[in-house]
Every structure is written in structure tokens, then in C-alpha cells.
C-alpha atoms as a PDB file:
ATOM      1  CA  UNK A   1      21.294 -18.082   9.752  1.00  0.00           C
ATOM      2  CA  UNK A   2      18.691 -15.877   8.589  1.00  0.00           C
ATOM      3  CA  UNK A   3      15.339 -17.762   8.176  1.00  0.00           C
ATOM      4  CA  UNK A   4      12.268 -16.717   6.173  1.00  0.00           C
ATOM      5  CA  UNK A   5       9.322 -15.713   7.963  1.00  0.00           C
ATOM      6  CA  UNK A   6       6.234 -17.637   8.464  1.00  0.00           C
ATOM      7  CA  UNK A   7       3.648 -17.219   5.485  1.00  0.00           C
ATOM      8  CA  UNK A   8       0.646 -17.549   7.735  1.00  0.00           C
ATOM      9  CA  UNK A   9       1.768 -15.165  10.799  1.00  0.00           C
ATOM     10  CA  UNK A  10       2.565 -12.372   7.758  1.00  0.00           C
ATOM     11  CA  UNK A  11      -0.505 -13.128   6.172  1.00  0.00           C
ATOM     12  CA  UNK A  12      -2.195 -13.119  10.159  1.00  0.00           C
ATOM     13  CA  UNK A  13      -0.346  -9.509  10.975  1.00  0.00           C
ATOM     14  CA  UNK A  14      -1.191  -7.962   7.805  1.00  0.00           C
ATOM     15  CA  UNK A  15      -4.914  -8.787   8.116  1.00  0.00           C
ATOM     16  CA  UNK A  16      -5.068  -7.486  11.818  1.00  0.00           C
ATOM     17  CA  UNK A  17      -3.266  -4.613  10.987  1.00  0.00           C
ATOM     18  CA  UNK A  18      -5.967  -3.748   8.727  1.00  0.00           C
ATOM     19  CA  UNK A  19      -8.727  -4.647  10.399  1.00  0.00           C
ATOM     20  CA  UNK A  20      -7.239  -2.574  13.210  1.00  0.00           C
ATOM     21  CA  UNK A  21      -6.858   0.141  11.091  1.00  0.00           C
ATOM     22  CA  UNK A  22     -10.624   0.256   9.603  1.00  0.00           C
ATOM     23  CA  UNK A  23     -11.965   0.163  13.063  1.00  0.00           C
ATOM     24  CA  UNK A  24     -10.032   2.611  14.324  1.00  0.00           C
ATOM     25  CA  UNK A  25     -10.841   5.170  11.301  1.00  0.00           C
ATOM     26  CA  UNK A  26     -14.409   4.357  11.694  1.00  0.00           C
ATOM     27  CA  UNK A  27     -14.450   5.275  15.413  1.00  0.00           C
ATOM     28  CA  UNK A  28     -12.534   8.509  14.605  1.00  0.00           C
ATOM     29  CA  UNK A  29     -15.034   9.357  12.408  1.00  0.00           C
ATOM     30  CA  UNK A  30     -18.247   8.467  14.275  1.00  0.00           C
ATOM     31  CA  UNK A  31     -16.833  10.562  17.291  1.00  0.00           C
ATOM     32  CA  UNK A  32     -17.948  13.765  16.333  1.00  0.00           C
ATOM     33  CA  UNK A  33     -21.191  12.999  15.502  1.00  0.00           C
ATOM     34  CA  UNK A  34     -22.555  10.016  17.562  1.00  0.00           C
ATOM     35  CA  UNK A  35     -20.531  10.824  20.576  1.00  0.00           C
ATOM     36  CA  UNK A  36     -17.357   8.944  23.242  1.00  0.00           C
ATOM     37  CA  UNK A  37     -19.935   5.639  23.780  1.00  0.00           C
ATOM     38  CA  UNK A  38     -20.741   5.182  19.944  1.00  0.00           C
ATOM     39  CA  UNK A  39     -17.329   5.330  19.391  1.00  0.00           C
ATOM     40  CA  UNK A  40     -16.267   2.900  22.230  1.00  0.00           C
ATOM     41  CA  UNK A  41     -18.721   0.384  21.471  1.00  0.00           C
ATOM     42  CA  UNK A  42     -17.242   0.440  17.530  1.00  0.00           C
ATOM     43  CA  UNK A  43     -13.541  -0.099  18.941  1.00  0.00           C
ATOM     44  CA  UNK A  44     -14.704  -3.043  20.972  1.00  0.00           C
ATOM     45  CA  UNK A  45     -16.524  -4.848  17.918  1.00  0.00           C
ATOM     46  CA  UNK A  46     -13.469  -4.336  16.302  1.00  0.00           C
ATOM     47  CA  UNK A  47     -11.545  -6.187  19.201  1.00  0.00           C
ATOM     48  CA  UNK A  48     -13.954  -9.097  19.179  1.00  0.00           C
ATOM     49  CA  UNK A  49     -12.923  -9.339  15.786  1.00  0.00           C
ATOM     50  CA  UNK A  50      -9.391  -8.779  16.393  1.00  0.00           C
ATOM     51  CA  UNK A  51      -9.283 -11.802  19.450  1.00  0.00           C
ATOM     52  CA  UNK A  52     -11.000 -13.953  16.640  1.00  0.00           C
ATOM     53  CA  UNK A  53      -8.393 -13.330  13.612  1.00  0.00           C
ATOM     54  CA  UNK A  54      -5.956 -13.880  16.693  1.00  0.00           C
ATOM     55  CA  UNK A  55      -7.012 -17.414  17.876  1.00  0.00           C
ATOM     56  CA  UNK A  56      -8.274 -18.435  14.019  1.00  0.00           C
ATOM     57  CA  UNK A  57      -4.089 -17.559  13.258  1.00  0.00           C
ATOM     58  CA  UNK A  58      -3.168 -19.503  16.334  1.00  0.00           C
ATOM     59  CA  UNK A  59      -5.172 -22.706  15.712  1.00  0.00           C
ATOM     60  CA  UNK A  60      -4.172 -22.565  12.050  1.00  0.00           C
ATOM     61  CA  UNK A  61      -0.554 -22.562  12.865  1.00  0.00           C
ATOM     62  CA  UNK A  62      -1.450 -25.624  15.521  1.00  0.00           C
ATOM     63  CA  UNK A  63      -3.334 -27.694  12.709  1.00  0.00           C
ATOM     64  CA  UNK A  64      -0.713 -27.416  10.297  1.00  0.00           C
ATOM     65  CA  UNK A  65       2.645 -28.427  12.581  1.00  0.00           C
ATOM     66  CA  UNK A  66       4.746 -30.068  11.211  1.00  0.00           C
ATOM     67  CA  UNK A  67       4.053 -29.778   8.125  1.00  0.00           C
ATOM     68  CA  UNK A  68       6.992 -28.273   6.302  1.00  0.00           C
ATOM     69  CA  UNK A  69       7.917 -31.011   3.847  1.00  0.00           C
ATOM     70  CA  UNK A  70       4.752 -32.501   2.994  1.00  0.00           C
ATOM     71  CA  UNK A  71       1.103 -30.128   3.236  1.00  0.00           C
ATOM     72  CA  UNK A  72      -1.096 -31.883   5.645  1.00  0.00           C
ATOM     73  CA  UNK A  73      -3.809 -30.522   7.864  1.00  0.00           C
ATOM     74  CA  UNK A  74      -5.223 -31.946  11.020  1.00  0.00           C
ATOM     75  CA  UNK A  75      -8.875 -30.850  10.307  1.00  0.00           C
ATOM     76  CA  UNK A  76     -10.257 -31.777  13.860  1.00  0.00           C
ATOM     77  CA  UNK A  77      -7.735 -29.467  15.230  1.00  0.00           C
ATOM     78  CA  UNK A  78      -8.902 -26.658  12.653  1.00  0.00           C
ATOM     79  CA  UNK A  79     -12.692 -27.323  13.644  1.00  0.00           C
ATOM     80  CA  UNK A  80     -12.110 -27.206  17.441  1.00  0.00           C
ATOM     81  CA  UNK A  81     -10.218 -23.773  16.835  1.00  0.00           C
ATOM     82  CA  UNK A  82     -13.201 -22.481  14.500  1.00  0.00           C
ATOM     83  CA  UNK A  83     -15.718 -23.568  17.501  1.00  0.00           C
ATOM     84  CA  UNK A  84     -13.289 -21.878  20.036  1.00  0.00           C
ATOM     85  CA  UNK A  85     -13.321 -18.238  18.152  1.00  0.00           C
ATOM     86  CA  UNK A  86     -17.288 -18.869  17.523  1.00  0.00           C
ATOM     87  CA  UNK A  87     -17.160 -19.270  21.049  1.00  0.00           C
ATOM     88  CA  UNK A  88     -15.120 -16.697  22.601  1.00  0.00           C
ATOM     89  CA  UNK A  89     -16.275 -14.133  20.137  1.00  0.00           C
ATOM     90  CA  UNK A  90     -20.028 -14.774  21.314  1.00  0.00           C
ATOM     91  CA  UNK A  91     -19.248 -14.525  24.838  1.00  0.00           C
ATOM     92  CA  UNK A  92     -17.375 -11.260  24.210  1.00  0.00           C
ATOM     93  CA  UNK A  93     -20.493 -10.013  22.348  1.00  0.00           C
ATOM     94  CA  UNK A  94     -22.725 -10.861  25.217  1.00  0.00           C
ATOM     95  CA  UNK A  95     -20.454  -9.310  27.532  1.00  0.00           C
ATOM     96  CA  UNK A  96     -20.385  -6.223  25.638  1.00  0.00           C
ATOM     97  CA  UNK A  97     -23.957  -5.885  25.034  1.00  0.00           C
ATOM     98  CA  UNK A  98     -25.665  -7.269  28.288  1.00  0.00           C
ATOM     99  CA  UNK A  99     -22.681  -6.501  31.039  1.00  0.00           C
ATOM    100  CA  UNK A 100     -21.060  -2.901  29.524  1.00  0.00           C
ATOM    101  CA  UNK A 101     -24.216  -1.780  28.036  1.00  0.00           C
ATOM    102  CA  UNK A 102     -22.787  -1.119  25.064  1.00  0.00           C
ATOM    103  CA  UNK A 103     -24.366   0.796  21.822  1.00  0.00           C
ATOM    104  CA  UNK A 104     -26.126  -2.188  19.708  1.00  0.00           C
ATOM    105  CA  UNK A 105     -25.823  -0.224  16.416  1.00  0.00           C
ATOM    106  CA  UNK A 106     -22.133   0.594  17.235  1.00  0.00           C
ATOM    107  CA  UNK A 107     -21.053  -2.704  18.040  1.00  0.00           C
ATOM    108  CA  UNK A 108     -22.340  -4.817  15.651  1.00  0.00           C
ATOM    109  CA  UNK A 109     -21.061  -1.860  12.827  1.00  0.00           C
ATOM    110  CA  UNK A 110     -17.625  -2.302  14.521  1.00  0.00           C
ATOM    111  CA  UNK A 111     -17.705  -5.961  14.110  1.00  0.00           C
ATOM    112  CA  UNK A 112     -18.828  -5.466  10.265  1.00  0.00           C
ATOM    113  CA  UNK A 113     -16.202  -3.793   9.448  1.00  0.00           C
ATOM    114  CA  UNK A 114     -13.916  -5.078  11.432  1.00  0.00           C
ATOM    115  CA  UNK A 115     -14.496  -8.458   9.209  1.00  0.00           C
ATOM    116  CA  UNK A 116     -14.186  -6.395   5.994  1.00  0.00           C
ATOM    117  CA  UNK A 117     -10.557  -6.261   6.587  1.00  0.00           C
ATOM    118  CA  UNK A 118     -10.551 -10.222   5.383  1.00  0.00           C
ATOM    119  CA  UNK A 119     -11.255  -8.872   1.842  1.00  0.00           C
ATOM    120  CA  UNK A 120      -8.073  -6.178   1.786  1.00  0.00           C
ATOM    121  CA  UNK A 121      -5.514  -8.717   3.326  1.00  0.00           C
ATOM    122  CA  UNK A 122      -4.338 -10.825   0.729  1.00  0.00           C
ATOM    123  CA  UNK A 123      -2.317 -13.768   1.824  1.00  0.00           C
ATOM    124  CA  UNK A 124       1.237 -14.239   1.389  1.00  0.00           C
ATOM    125  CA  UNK A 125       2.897 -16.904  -0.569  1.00  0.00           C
ATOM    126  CA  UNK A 126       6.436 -16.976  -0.982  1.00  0.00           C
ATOM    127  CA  UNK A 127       7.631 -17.896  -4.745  1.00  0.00           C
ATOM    128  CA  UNK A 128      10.359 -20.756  -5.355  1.00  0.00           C
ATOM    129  CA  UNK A 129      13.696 -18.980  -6.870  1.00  0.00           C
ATOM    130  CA  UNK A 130      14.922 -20.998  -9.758  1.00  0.00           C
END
């Protein structure tokens, strides 16, 4: 049978979607005028953002397993996925800026803006019929 789909992975696309869609724009329009590495350094804040909306989804959807009749959270499982995104969004920011040399300004704009797509993503919440 036909089963609805999962609240938080629609809400999780929707959000990446747009956040992919912001940083993408914003690198279109900075390449004309600040150039390929400007650009490139934008895109990859964007991912770092991008890998962290991906793993913040993922450990949501662990914390809240089996949870379909009654709402319960494990909240140590939601803290050690917030510390793993704060972690693996740090190292990709001092990867980016000490290993690939990339363009301070740009990067850090790419993450900015790249988080903005949080405020244009509205979550999803089905309604009871009846």
C-alpha cells in the first residue's frame, strides 16, 4: 500500500533544496564581479552547510525511532548528533580555509546564507482527516 512520506525527510529536502538554491544564485552572481575562486569558495560554504542540514536530518530521524505511536525523543542521541555537525562542519571550515586556501570573505558569506535557507523552509506537518 501506498504510505505517507516522512514529515521530517520532506521538511529535511525542502530546506536543502533551498539552501542549495540560495548558494548557488549567490555564486552566479558574485562570478562576474569577484571572479571563478570567490565564487568557489561561496559554493563550498554552502556545502558545509549542506553536510550539516544533512547529518542534523539524519540524527533527528535516529533520536526519534520508534516513535510513531507515542512522541518521545532520545535527547542524548540529539546532542551527540548536534556535537557531530559542530564537529564536522568545523573541520570542513578549517580544511577549506587553511588546506584549499580558500577566499575568507567568500566562504564565510556562503555559509551565511547558506543558513538563511532555515528561515524559508517551513516544516511540514501533516493534518488528521476527520
Amino acid at each position: 500500500m501506498w504510505q505517507a512520506e516522512d514529515p521530517l525527510l520532506t521538511t529535511a529536502r525542502k530546506v536543502m533544496v533551498i539552501q542549495s538554491i540560495v548558494t548557488l544564485m549567490a555564486a552566479g552572481l558574485a562570478f562576474p564581479f569577484k571572479g571563478l575562486a570567490f565564487a568557489l569558495a561561496l559554493i563550498y560554504g554552502g556545502a558545509i552547510v549542506l553536510i550539516g542540514t544533512a547529518i542534523q536530518a539524519w540524527r533527528l530521524k535516529v533520536a526519534t525511532e520508534g516513535a510513531d505511536k507515542q512522541p518521545t525523543l532520545k535527547p542524548g542521541v540529539l546532542i551527540q548528533g548536534m556535537m557531530m555537525k559542530l564537529a564536522i562542519m568545523l573541520a570542513l571550515l578549517v580544511v577549506g580555509l587553511s588546506k584549499l586556501k580558500l577566499v575568507p570573505l567568500a566562504l564565510l558569506l556562503g555559509i551565511f546564507l547558506a543558513y538563511s535557507g532555515y528561515f524559508f523552509g517551513r516544516g511540514y506537518a501533516p493534518r488528521s482527516r476527520g
